[in-house]
PDB file of N, CA and C in Angstrom:
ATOM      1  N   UNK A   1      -3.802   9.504 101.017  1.00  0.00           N
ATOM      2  CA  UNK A   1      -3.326   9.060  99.722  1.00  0.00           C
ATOM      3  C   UNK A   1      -3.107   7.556  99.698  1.00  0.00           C
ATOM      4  N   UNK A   2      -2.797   6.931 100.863  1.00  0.00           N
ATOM      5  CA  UNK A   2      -2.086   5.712 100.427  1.00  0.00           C
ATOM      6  C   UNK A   2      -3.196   5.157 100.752  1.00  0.00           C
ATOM      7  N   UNK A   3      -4.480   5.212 101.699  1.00  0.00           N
ATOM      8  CA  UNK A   3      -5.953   4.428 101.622  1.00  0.00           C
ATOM      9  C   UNK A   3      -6.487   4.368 100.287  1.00  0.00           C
ATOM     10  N   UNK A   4      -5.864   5.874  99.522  1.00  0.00           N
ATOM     11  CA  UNK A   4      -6.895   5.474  98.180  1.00  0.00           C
ATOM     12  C   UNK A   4      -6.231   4.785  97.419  1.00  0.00           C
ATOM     13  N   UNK A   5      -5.006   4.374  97.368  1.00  0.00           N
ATOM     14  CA  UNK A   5      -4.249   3.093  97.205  1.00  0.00           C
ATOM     15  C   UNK A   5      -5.051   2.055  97.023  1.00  0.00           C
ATOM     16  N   UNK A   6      -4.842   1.997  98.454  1.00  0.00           N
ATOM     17  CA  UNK A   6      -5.506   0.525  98.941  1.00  0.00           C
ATOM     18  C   UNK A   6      -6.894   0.038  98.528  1.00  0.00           C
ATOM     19  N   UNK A   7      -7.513   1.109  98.813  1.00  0.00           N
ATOM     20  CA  UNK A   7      -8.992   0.838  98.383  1.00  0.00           C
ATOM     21  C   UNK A   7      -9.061   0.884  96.875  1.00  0.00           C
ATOM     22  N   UNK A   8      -8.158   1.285  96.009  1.00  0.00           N
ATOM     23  CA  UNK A   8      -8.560   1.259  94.427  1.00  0.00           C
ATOM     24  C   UNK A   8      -7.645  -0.210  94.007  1.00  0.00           C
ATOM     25  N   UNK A   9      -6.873  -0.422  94.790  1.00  0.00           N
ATOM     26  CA  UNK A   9      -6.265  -2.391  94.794  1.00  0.00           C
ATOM     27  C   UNK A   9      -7.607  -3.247  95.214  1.00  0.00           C
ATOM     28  N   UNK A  10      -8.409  -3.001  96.417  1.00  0.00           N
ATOM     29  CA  UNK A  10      -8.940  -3.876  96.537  1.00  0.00           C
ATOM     30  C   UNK A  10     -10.209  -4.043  95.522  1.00  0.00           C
ATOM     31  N   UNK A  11     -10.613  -3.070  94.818  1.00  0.00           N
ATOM     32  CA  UNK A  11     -11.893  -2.742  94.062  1.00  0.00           C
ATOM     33  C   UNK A  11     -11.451  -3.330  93.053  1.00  0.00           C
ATOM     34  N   UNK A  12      -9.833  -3.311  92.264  1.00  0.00           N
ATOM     35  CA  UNK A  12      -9.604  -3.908  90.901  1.00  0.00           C
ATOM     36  C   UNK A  12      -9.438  -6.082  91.193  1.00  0.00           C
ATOM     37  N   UNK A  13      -9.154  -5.775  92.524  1.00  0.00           N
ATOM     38  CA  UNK A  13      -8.925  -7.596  92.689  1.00  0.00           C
ATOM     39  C   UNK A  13      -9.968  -7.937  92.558  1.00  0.00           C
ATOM     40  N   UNK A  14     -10.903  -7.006  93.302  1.00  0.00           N
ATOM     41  CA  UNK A  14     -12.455  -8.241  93.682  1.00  0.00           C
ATOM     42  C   UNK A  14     -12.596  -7.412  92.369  1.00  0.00           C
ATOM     43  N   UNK A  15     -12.906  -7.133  91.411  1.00  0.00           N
ATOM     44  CA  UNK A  15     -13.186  -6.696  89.796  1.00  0.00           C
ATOM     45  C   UNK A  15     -12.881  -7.487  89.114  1.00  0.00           C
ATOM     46  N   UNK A  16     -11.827  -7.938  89.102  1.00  0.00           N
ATOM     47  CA  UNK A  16     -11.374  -9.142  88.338  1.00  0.00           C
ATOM     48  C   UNK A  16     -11.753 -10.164  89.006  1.00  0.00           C
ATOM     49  N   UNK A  17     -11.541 -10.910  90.465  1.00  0.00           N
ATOM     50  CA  UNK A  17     -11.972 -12.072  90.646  1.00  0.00           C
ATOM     51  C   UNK A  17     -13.143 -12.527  89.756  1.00  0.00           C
ATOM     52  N   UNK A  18     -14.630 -11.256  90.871  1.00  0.00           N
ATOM     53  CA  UNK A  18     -15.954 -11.270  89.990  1.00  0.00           C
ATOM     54  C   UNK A  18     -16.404 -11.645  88.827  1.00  0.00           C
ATOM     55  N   UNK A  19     -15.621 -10.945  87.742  1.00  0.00           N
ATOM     56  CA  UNK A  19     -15.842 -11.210  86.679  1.00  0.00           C
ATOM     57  C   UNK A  19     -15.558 -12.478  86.252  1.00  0.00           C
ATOM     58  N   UNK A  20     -14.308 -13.385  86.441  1.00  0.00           N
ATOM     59  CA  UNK A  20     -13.726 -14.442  85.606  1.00  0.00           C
ATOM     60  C   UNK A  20     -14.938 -15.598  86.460  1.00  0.00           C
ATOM     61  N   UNK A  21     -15.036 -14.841  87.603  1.00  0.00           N
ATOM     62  CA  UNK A  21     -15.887 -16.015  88.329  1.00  0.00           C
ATOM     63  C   UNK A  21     -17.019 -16.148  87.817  1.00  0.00           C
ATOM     64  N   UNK A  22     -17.506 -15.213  87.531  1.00  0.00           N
ATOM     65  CA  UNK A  22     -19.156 -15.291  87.324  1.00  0.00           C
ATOM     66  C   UNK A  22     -19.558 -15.498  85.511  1.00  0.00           C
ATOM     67  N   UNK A  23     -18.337 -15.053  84.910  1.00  0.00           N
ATOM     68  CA  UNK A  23     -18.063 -15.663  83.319  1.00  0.00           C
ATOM     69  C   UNK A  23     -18.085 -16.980  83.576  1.00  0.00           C
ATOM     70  N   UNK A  24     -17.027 -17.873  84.392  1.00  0.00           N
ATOM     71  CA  UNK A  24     -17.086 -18.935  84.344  1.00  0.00           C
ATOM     72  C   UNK A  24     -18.112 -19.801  84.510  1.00  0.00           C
ATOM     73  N   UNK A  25     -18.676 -19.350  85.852  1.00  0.00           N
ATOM     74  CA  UNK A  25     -19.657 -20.005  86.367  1.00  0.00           C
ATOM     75  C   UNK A  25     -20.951 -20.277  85.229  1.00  0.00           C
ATOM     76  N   UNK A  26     -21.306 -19.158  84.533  1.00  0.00           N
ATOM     77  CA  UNK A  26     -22.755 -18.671  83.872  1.00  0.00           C
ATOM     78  C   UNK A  26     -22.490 -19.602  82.274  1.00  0.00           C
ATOM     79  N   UNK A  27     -21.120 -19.959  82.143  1.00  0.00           N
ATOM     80  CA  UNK A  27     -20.790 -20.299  80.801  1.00  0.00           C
ATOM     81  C   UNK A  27     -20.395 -21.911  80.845  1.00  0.00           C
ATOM     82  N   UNK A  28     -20.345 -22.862  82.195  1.00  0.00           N
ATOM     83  CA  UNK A  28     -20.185 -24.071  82.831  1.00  0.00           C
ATOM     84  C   UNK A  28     -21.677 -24.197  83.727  1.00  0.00           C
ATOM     85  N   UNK A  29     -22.186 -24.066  84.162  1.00  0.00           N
ATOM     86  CA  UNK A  29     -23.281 -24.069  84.558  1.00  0.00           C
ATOM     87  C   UNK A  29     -24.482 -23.904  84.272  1.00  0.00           C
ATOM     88  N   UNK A  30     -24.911 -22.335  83.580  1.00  0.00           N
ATOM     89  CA  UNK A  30     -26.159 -22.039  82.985  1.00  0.00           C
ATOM     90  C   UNK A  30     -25.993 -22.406  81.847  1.00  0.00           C
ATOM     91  N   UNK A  31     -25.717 -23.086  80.830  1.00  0.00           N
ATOM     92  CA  UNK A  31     -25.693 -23.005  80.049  1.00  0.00           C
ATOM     93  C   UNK A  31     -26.916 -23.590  79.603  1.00  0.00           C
ATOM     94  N   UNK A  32     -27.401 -24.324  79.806  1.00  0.00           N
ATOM     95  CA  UNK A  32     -28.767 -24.994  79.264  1.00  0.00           C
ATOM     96  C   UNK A  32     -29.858 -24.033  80.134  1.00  0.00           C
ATOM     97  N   UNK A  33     -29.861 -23.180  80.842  1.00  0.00           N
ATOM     98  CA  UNK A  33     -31.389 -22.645  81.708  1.00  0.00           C
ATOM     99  C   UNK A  33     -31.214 -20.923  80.513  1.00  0.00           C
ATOM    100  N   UNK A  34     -32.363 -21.512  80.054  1.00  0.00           N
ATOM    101  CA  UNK A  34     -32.825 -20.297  78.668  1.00  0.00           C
ATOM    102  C   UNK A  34     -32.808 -18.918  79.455  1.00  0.00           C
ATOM    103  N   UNK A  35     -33.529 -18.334  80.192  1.00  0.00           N
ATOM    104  CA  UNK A  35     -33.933 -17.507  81.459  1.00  0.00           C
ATOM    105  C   UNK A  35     -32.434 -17.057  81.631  1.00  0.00           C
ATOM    106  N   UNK A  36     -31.226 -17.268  81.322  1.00  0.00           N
ATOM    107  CA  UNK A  36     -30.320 -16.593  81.731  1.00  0.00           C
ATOM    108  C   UNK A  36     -29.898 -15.464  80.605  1.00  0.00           C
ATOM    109  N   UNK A  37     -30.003 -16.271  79.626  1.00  0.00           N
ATOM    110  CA  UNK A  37     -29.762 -15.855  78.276  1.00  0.00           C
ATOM    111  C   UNK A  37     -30.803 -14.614  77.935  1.00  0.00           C
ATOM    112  N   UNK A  38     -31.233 -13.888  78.500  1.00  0.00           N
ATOM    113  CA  UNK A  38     -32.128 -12.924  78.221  1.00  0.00           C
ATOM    114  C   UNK A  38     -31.483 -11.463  78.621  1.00  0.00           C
ATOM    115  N   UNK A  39     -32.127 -10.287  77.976  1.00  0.00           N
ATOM    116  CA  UNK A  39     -30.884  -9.581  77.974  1.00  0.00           C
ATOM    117  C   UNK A  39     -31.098  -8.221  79.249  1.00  0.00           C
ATOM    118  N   UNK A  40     -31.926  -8.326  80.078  1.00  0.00           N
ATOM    119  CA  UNK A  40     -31.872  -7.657  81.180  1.00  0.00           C
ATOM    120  C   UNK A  40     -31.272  -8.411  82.798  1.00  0.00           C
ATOM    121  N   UNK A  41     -30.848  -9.288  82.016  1.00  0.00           N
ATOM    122  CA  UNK A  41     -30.660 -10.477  83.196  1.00  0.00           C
ATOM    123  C   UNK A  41     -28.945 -10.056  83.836  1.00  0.00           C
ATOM    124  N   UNK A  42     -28.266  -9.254  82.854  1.00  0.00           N
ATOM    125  CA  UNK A  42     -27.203  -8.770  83.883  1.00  0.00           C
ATOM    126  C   UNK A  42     -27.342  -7.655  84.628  1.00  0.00           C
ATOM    127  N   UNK A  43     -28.321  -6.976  84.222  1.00  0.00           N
ATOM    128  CA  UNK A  43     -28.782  -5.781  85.111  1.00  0.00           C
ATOM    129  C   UNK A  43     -29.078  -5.669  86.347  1.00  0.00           C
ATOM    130  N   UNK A  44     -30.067  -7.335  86.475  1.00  0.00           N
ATOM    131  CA  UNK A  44     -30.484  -8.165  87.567  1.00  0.00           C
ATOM    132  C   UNK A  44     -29.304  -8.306  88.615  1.00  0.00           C
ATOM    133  N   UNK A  45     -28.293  -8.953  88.207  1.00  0.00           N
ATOM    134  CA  UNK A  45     -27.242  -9.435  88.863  1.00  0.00           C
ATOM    135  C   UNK A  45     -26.314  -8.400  88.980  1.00  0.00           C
ATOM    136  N   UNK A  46     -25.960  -7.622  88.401  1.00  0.00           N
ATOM    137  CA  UNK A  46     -25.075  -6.215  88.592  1.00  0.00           C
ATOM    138  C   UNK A  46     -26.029  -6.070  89.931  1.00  0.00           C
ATOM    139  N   UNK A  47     -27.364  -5.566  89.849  1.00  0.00           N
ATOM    140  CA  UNK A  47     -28.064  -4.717  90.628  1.00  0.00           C
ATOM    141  C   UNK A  47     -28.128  -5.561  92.375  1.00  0.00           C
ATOM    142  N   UNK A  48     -28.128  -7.023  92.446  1.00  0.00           N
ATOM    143  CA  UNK A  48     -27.875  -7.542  93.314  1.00  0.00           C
ATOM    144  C   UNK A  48     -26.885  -7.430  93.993  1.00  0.00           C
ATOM    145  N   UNK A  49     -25.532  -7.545  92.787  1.00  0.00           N
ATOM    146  CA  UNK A  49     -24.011  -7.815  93.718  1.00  0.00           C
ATOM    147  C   UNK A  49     -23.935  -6.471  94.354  1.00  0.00           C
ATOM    148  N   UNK A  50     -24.533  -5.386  93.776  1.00  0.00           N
ATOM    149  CA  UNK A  50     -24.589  -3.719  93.763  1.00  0.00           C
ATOM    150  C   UNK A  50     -25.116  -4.440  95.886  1.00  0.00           C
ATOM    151  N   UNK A  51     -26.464  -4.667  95.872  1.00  0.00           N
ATOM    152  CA  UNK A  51     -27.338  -4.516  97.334  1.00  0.00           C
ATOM    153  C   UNK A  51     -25.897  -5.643  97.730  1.00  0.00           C
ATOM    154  N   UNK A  52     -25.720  -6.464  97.958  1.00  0.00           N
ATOM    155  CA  UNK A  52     -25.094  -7.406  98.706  1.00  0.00           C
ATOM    156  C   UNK A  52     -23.897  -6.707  99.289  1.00  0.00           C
ATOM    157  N   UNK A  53     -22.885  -5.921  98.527  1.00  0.00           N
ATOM    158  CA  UNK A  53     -21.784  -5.336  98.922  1.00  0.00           C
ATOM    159  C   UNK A  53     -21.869  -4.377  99.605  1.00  0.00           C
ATOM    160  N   UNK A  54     -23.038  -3.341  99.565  1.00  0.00           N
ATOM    161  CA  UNK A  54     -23.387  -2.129  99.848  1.00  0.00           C
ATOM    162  C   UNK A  54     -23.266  -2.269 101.796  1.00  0.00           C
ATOM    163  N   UNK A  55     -23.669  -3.295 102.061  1.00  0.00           N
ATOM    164  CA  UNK A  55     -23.523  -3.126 103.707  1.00  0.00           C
ATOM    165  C   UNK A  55     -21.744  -3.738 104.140  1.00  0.00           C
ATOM    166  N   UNK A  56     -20.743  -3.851 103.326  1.00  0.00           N
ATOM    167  CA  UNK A  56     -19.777  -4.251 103.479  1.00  0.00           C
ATOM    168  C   UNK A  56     -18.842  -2.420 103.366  1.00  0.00           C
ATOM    169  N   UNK A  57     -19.587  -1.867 102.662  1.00  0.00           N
ATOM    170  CA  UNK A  57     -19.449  -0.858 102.486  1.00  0.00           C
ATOM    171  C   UNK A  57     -19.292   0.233 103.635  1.00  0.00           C
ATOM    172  N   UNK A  58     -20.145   0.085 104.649  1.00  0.00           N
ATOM    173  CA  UNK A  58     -20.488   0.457 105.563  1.00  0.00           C
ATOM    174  C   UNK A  58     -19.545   0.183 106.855  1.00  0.00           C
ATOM    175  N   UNK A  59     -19.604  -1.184 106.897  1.00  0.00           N
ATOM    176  CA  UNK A  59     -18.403  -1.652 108.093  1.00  0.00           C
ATOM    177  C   UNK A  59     -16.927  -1.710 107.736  1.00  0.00           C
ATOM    178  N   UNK A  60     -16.800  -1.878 106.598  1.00  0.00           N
ATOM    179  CA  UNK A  60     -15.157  -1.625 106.216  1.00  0.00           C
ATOM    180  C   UNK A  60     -14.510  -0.692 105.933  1.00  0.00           C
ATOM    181  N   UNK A  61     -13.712  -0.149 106.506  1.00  0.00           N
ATOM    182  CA  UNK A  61     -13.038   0.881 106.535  1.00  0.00           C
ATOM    183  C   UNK A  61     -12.400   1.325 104.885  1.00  0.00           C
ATOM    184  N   UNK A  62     -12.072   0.193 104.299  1.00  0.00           N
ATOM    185  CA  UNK A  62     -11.177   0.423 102.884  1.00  0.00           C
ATOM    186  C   UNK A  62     -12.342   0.206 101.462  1.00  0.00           C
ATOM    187  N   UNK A  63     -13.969  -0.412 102.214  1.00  0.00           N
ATOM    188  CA  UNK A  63     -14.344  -0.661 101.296  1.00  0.00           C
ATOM    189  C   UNK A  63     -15.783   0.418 100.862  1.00  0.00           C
ATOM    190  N   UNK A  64     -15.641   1.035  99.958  1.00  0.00           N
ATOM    191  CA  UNK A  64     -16.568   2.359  99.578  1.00  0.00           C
ATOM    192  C   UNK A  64     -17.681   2.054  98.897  1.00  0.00           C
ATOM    193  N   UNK A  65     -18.216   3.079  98.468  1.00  0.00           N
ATOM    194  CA  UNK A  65     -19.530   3.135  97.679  1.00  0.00           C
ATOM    195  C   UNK A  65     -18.914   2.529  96.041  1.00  0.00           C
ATOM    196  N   UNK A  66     -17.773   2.743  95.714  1.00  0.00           N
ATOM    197  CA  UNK A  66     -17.178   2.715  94.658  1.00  0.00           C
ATOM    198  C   UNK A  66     -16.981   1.419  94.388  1.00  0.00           C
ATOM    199  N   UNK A  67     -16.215   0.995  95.459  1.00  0.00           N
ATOM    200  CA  UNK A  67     -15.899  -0.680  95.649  1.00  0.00           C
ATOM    201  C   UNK A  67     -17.133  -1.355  95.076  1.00  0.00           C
ATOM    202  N   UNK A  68     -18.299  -0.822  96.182  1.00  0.00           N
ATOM    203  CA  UNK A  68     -19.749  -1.841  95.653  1.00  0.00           C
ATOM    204  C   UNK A  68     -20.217  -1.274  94.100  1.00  0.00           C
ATOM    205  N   UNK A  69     -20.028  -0.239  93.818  1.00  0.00           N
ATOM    206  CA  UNK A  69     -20.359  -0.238  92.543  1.00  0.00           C
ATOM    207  C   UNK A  69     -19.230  -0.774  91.651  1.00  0.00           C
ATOM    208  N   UNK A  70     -17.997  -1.215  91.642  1.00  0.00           N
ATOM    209  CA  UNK A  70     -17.129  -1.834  90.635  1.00  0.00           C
ATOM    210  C   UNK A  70     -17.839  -3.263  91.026  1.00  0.00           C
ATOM    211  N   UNK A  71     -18.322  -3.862  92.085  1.00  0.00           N
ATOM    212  CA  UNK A  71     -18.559  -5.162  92.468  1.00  0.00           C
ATOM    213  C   UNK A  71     -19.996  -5.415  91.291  1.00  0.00           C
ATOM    214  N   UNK A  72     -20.842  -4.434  91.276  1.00  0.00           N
ATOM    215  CA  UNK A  72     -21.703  -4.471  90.368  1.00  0.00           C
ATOM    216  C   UNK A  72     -21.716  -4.716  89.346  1.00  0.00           C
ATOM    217  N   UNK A  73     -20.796  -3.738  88.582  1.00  0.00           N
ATOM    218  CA  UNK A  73     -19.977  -3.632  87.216  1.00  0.00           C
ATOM    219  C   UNK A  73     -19.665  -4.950  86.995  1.00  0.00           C
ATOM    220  N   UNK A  74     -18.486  -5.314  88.037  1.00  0.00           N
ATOM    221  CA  UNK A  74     -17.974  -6.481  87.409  1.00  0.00           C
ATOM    222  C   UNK A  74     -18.808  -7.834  87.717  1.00  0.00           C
ATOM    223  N   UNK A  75     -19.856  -7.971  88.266  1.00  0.00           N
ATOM    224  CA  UNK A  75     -21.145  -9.014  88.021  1.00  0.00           C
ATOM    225  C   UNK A  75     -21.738  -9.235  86.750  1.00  0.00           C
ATOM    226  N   UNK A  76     -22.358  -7.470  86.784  1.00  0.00           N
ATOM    227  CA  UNK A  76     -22.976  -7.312  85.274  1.00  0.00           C
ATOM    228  C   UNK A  76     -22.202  -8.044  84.304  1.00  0.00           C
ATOM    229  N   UNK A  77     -21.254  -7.222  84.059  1.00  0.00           N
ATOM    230  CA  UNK A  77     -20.112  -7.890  82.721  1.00  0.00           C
ATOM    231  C   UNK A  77     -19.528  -8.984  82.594  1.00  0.00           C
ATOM    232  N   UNK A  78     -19.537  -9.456  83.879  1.00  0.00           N
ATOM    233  CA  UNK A  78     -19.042 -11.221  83.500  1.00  0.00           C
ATOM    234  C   UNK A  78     -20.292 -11.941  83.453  1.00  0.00           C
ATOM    235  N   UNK A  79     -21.526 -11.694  83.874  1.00  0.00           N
ATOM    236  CA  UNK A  79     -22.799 -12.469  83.588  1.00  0.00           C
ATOM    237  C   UNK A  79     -23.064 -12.364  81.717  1.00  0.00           C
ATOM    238  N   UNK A  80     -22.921 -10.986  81.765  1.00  0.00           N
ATOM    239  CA  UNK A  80     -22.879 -10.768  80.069  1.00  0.00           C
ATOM    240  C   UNK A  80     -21.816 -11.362  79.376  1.00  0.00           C
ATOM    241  N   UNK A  81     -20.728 -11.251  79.492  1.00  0.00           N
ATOM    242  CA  UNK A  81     -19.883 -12.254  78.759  1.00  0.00           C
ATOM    243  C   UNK A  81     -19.971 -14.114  78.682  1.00  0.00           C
ATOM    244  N   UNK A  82     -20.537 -14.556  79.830  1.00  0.00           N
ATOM    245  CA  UNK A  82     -20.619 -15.761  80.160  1.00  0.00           C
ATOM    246  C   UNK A  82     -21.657 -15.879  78.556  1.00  0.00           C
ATOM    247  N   UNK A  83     -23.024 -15.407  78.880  1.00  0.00           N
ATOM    248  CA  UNK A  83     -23.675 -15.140  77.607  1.00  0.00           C
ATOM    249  C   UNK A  83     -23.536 -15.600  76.233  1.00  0.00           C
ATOM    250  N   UNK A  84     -22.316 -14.359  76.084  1.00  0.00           N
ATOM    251  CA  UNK A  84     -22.024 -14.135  74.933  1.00  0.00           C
ATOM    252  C   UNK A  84     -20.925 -15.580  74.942  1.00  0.00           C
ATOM    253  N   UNK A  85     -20.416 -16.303  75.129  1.00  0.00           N
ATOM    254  CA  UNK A  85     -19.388 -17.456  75.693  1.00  0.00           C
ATOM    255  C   UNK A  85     -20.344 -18.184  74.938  1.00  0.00           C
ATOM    256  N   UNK A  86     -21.846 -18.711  75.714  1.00  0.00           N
ATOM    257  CA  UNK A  86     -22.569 -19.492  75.206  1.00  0.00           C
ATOM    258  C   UNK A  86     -23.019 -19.394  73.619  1.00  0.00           C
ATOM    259  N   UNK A  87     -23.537 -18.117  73.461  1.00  0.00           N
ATOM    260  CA  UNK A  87     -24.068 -17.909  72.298  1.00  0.00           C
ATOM    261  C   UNK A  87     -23.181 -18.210  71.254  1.00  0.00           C
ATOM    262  N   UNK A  88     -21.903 -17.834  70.837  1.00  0.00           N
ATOM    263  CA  UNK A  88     -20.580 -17.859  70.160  1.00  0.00           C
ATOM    264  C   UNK A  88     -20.111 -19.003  70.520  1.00  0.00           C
ATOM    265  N   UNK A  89     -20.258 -20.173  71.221  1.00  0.00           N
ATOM    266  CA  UNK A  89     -19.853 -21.716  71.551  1.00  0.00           C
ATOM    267  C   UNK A  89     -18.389 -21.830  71.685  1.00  0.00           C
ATOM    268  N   UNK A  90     -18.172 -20.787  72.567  1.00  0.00           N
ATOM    269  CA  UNK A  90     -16.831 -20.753  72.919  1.00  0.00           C
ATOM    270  C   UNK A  90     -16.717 -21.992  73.940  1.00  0.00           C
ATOM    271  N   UNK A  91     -15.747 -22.769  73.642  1.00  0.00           N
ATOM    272  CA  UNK A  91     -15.186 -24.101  74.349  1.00  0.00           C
ATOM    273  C   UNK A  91     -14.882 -23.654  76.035  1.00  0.00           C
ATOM    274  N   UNK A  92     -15.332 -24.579  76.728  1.00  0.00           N
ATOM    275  CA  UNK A  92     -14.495 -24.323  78.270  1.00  0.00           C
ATOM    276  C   UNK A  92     -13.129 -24.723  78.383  1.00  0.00           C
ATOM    277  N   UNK A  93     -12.841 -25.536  77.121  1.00  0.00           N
ATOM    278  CA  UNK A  93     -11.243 -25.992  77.789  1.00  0.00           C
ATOM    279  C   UNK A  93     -10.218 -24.922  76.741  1.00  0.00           C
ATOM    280  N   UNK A  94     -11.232 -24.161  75.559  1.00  0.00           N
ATOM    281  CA  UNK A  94     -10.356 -22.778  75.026  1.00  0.00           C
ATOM    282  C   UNK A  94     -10.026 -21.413  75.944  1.00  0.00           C
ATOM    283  N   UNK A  95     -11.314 -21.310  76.517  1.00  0.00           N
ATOM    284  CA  UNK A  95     -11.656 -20.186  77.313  1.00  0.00           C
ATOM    285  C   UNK A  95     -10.724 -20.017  78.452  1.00  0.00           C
ATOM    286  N   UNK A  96     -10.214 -21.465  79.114  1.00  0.00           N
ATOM    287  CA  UNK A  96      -9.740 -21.630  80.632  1.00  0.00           C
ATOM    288  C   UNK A  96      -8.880 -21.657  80.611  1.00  0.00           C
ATOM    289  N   UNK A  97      -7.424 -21.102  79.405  1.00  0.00           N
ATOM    290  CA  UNK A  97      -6.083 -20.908  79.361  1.00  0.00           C
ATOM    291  C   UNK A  97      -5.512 -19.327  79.864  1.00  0.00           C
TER     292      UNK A  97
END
């Protein structure tokens, strides 16, 4: 009981880190490379962070199949929001409060 604790804490931190990170990043950074802005392009990056975590999965005791799929999730959805940030000309110094 108390691992699935732990392991559903560590899946919501790195969930949230992920996301604000990769919103930020995609909405300060990409913003001018067109190629991001296309709409299978978080699928891309969900589906990556998905392979990258998957062998962390393996050696860590607290970190599951679940973990790497919230790690996915929350790629996908902050790549897509970053997006939508751009498209809607949401300000970086509104956004970053």
């Amino acid at each position: 009981m108390f691992s699935l604790l732990i392991s559903f804490a560590i899946a919501m931190v790195l969930a949230t880190i992920l996301h604000s990170g990769v919103r930020k990043f995609v909405r300060n950074r990409l913003r001018y490379v067109d190629s991001v802005q296309k709409g299978f392009v978080p699928f891309i990056a969900g589906g990556a962070a998905l392979i990258a975590v998957m062998p962390l999965a393996a050696l860590l005791p607290f970190i599951g199949i679940g973990t790497a799929l919230t790690a996915g999730l929350a790629v996908g959805s902050g790549v897509a929001a970053g997006v939508r940030d751009i498209r809607t000309g949401v300000s970086t110094l509104i956004a970053d409060r």
